[in-house]
N, C-alpha and C. Protein backbone atom coordinates (compact mmCIF):
# COMPACT_ATOMS: atom_id res chain seq x y z
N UNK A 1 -21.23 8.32 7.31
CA UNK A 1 -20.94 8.63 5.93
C UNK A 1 -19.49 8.26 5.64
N UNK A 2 -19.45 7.39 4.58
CA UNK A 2 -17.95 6.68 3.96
C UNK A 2 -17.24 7.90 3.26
N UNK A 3 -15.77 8.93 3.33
CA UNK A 3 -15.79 9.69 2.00
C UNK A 3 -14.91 8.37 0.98
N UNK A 4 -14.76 8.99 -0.20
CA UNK A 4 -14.40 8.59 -1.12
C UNK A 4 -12.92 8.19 -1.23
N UNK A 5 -12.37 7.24 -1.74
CA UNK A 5 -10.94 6.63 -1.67
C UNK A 5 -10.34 7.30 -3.03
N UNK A 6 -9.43 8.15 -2.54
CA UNK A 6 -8.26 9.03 -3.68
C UNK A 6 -7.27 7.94 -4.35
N UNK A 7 -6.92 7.41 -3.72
CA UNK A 7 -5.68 6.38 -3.07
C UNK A 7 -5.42 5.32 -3.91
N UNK A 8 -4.33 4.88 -4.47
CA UNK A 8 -3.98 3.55 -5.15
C UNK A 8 -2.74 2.68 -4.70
N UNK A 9 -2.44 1.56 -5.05
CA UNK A 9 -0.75 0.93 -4.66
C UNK A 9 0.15 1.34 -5.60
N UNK A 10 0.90 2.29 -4.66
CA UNK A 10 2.40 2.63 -5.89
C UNK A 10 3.38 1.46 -5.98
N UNK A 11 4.09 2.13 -7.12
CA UNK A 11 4.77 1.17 -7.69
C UNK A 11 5.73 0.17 -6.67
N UNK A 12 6.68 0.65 -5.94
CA UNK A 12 6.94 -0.29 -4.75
C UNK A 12 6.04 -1.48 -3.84
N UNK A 13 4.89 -0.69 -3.09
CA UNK A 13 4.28 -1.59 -2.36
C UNK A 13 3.41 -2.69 -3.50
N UNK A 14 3.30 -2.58 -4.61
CA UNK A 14 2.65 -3.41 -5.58
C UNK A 14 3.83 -4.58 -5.74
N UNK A 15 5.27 -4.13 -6.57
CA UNK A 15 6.61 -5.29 -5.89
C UNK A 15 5.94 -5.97 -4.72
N UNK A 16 6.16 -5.02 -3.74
CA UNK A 16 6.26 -5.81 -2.51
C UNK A 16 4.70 -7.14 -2.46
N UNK A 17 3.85 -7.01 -2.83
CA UNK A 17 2.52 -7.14 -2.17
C UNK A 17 2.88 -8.53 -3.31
N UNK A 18 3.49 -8.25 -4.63
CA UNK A 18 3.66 -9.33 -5.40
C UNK A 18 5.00 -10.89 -4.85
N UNK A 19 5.34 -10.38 -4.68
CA UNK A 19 6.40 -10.40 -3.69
C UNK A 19 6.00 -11.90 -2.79
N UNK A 20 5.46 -11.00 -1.77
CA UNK A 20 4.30 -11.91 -0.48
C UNK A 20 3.59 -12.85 -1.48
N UNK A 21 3.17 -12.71 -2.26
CA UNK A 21 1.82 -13.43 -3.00
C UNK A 21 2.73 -14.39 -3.33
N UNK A 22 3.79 -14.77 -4.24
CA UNK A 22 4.77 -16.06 -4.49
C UNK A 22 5.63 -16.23 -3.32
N UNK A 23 5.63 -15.87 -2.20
CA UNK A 23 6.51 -16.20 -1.53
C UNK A 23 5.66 -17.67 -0.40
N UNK A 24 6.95 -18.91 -0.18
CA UNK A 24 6.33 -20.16 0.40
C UNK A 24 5.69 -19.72 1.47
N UNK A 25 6.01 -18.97 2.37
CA UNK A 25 6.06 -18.84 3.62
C UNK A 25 5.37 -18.23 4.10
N UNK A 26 4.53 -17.37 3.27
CA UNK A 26 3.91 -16.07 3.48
C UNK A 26 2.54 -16.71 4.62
N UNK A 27 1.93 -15.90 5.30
CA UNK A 27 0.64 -16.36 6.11
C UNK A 27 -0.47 -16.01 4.97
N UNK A 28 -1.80 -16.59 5.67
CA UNK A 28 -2.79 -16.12 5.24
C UNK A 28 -2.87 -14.67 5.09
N UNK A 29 -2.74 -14.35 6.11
CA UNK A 29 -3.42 -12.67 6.07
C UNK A 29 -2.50 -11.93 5.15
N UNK A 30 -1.50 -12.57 5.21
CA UNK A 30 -0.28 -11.63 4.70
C UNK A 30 -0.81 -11.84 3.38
N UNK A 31 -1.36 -12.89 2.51
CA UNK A 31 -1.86 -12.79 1.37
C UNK A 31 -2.48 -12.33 0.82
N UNK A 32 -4.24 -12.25 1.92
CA UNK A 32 -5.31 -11.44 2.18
C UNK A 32 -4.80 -10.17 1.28
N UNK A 33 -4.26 -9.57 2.17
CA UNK A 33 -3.45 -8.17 2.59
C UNK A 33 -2.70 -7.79 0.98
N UNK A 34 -2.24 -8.61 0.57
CA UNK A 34 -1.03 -8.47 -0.61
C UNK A 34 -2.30 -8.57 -1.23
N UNK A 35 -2.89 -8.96 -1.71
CA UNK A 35 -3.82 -9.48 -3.11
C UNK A 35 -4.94 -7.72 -3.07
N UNK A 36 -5.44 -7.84 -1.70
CA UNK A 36 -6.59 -6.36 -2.10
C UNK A 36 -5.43 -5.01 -2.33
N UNK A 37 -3.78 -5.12 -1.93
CA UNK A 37 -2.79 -4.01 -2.21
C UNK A 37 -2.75 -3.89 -3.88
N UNK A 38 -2.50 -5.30 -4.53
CA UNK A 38 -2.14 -5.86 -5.65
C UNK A 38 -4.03 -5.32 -6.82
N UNK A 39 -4.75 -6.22 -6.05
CA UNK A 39 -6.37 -5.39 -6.83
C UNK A 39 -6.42 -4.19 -7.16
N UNK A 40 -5.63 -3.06 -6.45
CA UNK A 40 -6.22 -1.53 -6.06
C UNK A 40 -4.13 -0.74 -7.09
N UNK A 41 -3.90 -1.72 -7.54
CA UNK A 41 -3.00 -0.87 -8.45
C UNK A 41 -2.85 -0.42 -9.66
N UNK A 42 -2.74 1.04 -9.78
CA UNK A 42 -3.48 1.38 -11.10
C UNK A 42 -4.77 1.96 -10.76
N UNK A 43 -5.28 1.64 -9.96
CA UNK A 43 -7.48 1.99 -9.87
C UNK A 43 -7.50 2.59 -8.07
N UNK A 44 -8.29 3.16 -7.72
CA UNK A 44 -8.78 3.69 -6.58
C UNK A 44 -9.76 3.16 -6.12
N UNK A 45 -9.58 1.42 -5.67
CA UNK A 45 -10.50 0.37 -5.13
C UNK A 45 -10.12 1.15 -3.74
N UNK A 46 -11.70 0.31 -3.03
CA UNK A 46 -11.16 0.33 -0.94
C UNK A 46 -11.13 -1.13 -1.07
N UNK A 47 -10.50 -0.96 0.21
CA UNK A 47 -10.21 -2.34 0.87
C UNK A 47 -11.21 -2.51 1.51
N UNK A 48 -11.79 -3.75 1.40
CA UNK A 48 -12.64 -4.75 1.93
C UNK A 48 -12.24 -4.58 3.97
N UNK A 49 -13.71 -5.32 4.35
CA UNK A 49 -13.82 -5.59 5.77
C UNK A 49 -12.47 -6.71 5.97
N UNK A 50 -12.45 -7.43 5.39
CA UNK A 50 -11.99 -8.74 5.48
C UNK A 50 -10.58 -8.49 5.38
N UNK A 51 -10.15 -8.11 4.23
CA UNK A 51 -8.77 -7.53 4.26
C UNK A 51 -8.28 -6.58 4.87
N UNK A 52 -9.07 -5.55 5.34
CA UNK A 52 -8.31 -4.65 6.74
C UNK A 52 -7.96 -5.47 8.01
N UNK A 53 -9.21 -6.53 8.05
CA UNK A 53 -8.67 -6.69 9.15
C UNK A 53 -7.57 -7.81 9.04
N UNK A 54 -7.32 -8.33 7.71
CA UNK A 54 -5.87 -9.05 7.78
C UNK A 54 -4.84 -8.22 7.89
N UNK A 55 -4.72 -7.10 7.04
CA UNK A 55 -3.91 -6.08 7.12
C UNK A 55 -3.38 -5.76 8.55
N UNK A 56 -4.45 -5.21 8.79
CA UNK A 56 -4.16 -5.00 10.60
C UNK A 56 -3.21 -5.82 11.13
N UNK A 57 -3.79 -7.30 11.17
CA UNK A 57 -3.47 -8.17 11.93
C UNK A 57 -1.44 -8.69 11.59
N UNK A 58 -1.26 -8.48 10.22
CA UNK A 58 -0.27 -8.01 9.19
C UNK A 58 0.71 -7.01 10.43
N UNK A 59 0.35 -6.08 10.20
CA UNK A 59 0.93 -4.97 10.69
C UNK A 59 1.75 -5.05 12.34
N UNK A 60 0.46 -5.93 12.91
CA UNK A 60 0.96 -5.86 14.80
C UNK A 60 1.57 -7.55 14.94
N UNK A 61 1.76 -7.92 13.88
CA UNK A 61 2.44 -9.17 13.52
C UNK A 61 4.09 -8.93 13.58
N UNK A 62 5.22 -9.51 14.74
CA UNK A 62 6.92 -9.17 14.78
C UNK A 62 7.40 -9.81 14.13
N UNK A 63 6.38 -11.40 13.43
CA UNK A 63 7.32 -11.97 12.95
C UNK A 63 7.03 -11.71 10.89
N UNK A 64 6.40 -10.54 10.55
CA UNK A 64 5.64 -10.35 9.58
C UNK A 64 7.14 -9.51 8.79
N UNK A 65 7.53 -10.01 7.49
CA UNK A 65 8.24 -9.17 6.30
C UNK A 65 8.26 -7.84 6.33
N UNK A 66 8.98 -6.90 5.89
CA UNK A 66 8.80 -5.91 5.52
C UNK A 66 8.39 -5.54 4.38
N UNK A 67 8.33 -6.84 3.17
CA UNK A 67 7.41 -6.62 2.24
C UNK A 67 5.91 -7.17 2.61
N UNK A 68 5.89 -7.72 3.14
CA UNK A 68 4.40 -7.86 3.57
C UNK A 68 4.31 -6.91 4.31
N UNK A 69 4.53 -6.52 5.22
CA UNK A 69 3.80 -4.99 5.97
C UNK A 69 3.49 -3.60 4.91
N UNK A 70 4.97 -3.82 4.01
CA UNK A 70 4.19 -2.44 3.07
C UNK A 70 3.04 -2.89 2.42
N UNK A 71 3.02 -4.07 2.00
CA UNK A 71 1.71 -4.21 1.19
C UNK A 71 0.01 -4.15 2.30
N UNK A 72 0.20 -4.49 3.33
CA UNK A 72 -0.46 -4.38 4.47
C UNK A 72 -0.76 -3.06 4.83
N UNK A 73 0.31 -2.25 4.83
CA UNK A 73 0.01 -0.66 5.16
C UNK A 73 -0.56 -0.04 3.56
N UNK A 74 -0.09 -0.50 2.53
CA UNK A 74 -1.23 -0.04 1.54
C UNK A 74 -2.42 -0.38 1.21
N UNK A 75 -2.73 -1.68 1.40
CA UNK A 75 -4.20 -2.01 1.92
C UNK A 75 -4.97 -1.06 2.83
N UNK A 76 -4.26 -1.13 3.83
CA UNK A 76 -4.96 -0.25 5.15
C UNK A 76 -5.08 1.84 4.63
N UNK A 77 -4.08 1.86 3.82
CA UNK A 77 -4.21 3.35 3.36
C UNK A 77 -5.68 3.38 2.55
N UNK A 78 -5.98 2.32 1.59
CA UNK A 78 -7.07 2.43 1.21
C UNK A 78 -8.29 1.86 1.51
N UNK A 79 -8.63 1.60 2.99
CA UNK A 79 -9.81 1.29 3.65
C UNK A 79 -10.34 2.54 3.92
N UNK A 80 -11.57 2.63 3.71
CA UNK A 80 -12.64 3.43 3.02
C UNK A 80 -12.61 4.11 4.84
N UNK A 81 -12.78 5.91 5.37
CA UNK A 81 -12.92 5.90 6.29
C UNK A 81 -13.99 5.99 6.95
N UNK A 82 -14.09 6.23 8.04
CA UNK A 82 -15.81 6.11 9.03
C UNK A 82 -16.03 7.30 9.70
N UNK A 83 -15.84 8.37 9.20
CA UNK A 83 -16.24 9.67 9.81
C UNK A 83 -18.19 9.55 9.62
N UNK A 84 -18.56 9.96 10.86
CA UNK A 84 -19.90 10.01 10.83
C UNK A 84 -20.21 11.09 11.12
């Protein structure tokens, strides 16, 4: 059983996630990651399979921004959880 996502991108990690999204350099995932942070601001979307696991991958990434990781860790705040 999924519970329900409270959760949205505050005003910072939305900067940030916008941020990553025009920036040259940014990776894939890091985009992934920024765009479902950037979808879910304002509204109480989950994050997708696909984008957690960019997020993730975001996160255990040394050579990854600190604006891309917040937007990465707000993605990942709103992946739906798996209590069964």
């Amino acid at each position: 059983m999924m519970s329900e996502n409270k959760k949205s991108t505050g005003a910072q990690a939305a900067a940030d996630a916008s941020h990553t999204m025009h920036s040259k350099d940014t990776s894939k995932a890091s985009k992934t990651a920024a765009a479902s942070a950037l979808s879910q601001s304002g509204s109480t979307g989950e994050t997708g399979e696909k984008a957690s696991t960019a997020a993730s991958k975001v996160m255990r990434d040394g050579r990854t921004s600190k604006e891309s990781k917040s937007a990465a860790a707000s993605a990942l705040a709103q992946t739906p959880s798996r209590k069964t």
